[in-house]
N, C-alpha and C. Protein backbone atom coordinates (compact mmCIF):
# COMPACT_ATOMS: atom_id res chain seq x y z
N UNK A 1 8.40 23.92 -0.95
CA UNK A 1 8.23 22.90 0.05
C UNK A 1 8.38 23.53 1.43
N UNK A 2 7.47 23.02 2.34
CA UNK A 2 7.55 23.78 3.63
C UNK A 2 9.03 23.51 4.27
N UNK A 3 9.47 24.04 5.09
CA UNK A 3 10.56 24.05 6.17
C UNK A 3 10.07 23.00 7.31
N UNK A 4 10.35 22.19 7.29
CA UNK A 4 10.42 21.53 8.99
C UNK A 4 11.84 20.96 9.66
N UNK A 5 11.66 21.25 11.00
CA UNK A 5 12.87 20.76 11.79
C UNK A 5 13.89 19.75 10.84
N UNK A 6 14.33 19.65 10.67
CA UNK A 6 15.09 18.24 10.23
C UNK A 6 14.96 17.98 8.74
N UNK A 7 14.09 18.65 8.01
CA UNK A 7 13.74 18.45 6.49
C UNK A 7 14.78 18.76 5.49
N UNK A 8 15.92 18.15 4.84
CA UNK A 8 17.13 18.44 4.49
C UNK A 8 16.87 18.14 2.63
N UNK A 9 14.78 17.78 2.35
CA UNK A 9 15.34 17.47 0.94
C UNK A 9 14.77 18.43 0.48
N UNK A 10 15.28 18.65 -0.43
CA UNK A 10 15.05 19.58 -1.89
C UNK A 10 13.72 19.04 -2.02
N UNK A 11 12.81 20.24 -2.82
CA UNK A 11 11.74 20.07 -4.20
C UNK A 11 11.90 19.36 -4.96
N UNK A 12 13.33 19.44 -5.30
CA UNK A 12 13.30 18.63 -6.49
C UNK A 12 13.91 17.10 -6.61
N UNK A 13 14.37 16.76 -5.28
CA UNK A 13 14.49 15.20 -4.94
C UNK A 13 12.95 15.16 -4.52
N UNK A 14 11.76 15.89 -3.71
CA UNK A 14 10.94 15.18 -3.82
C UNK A 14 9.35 14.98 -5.11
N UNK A 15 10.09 15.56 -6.17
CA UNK A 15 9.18 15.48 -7.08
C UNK A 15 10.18 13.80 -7.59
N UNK A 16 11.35 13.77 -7.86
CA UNK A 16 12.02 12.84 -8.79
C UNK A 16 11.43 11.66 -7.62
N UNK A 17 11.49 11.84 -6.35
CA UNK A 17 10.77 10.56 -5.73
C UNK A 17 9.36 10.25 -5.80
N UNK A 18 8.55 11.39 -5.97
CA UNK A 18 6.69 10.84 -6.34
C UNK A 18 7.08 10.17 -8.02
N UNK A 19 7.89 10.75 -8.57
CA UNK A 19 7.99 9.87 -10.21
C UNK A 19 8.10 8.73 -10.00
N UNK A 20 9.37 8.56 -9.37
CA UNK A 20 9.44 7.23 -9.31
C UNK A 20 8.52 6.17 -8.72
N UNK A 21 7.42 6.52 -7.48
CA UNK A 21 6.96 6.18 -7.24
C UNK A 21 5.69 5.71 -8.03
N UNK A 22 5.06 6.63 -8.89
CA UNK A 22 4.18 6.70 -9.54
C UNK A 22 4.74 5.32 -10.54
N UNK A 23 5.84 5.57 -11.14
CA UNK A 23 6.26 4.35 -12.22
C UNK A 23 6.78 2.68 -11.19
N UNK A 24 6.49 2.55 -10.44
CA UNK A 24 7.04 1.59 -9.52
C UNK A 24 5.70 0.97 -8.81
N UNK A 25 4.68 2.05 -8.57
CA UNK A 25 3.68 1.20 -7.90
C UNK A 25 2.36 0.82 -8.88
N UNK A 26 2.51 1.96 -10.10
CA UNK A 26 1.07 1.46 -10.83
C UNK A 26 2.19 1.54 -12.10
N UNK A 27 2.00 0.27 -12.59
CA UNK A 27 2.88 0.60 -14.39
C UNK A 27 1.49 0.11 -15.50
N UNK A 28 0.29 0.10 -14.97
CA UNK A 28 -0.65 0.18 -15.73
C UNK A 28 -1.43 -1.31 -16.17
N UNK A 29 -0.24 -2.36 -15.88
CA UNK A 29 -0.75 -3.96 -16.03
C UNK A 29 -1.67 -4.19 -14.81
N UNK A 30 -2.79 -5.06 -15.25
CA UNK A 30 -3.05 -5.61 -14.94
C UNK A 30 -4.10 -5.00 -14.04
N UNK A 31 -4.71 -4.17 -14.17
CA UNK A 31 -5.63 -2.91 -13.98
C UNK A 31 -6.97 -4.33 -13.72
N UNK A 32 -7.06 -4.38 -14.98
CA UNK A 32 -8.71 -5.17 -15.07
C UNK A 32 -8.64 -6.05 -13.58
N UNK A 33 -7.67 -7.22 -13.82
CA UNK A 33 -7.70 -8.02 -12.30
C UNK A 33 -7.60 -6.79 -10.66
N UNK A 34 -7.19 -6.36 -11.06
CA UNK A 34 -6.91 -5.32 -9.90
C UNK A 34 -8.68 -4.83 -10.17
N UNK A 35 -9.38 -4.42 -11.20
CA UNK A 35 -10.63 -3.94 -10.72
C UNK A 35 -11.44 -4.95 -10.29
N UNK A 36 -11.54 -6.30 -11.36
CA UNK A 36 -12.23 -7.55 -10.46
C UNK A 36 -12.06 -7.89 -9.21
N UNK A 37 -10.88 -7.73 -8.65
CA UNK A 37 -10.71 -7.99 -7.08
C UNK A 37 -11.19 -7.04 -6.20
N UNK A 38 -11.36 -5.82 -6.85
CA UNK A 38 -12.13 -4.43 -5.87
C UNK A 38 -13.69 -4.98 -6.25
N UNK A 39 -13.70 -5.34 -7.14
CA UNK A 39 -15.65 -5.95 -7.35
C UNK A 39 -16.08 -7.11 -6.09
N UNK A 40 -15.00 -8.22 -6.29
CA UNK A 40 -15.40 -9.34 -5.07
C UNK A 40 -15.31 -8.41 -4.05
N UNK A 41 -14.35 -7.51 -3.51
CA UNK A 41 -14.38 -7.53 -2.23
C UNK A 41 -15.64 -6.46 -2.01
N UNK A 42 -15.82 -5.81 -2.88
CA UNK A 42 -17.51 -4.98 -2.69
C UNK A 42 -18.11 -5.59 -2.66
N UNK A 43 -18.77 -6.62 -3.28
CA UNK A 43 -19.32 -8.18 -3.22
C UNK A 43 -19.68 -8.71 -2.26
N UNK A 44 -18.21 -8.79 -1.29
CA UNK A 44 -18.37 -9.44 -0.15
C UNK A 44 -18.98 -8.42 1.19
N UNK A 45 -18.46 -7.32 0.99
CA UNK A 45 -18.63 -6.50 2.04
C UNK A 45 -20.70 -6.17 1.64
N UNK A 46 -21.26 -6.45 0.54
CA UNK A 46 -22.64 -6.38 0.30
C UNK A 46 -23.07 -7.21 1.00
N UNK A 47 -22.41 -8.70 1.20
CA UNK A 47 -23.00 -9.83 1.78
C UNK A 47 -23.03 -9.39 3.08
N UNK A 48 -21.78 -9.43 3.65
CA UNK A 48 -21.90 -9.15 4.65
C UNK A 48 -23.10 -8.43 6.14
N UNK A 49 -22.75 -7.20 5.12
CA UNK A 49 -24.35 -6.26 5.49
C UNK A 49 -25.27 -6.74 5.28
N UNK A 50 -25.64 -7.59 4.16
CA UNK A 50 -27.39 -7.99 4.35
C UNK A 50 -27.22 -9.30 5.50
N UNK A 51 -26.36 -9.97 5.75
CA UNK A 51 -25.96 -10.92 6.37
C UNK A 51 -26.69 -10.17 8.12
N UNK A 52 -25.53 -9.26 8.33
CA UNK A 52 -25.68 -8.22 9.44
C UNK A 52 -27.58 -8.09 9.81
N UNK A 53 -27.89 -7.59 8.55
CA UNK A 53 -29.09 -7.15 8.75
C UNK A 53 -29.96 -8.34 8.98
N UNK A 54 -30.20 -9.49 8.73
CA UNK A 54 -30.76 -10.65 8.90
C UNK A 54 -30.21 -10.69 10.43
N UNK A 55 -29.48 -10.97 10.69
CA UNK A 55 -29.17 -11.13 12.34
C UNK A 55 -29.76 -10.06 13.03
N UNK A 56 -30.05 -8.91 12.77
CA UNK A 56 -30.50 -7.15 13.73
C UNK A 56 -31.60 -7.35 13.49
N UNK A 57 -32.22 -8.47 12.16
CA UNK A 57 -33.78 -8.51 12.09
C UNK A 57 -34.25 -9.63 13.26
N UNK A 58 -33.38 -10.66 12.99
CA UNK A 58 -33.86 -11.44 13.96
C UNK A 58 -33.55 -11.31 15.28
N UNK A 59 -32.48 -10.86 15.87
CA UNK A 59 -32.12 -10.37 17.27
C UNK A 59 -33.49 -9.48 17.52
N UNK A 60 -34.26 -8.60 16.82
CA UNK A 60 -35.10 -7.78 17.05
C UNK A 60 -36.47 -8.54 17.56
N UNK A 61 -36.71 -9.44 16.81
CA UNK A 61 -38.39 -10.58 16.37
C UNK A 61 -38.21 -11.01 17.95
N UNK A 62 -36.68 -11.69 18.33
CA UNK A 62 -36.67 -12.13 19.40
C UNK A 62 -36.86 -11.21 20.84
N UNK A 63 -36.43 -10.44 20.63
CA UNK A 63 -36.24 -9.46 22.10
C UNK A 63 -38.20 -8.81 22.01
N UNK A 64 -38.68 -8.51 20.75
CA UNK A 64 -39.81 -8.29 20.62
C UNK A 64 -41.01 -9.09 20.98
N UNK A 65 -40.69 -10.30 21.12
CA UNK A 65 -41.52 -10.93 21.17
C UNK A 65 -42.38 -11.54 22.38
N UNK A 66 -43.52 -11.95 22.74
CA UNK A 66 -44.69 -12.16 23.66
C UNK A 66 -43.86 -13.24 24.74
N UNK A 67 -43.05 -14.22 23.54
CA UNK A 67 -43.08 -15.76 24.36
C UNK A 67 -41.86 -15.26 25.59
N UNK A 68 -42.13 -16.12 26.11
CA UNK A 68 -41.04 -16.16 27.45
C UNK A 68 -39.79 -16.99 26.45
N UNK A 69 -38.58 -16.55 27.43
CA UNK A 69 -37.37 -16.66 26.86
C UNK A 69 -37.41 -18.46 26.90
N UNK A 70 -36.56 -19.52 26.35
CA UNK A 70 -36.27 -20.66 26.50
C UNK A 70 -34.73 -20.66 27.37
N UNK A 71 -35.02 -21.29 27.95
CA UNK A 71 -33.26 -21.78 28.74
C UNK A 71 -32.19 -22.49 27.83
């Protein structure tokens, strides 16, 4: 483990702390809901963008276009 100013832990308190961490933040339940909720929010962020793109299409038709602006 590197040396820095002030760094007083051991290797081996910080391996026993990634363990614990590892068993504390993922214990393996509940994976599937955890992947369905990464699906909606890809989902949403798809909408979004074509959403985006419908507005950059039409902001475009408009600024492109012959007619004089309306008030």
């Amino acid at each position: 483990m590197r040396r820095i100013k002030g760094n007083n832990y051991s290797s081996e308190l910080a391996e026993k702390l990634i363990e614990a961490a590892k068993e504390s933040i993922y214990s393996g339940k509940a994976a599937e809901v955890r992947g369905m909720a990464l699906r909606i929010i890809i989902d949403q962020i798809e909408s979004l963008r074509n959403k985006i793109k419908e507005i950059e299409d039409k902001i475009e038709e408009i600024l492109s276009s012959d007619e004089p602006s309306s008030p």
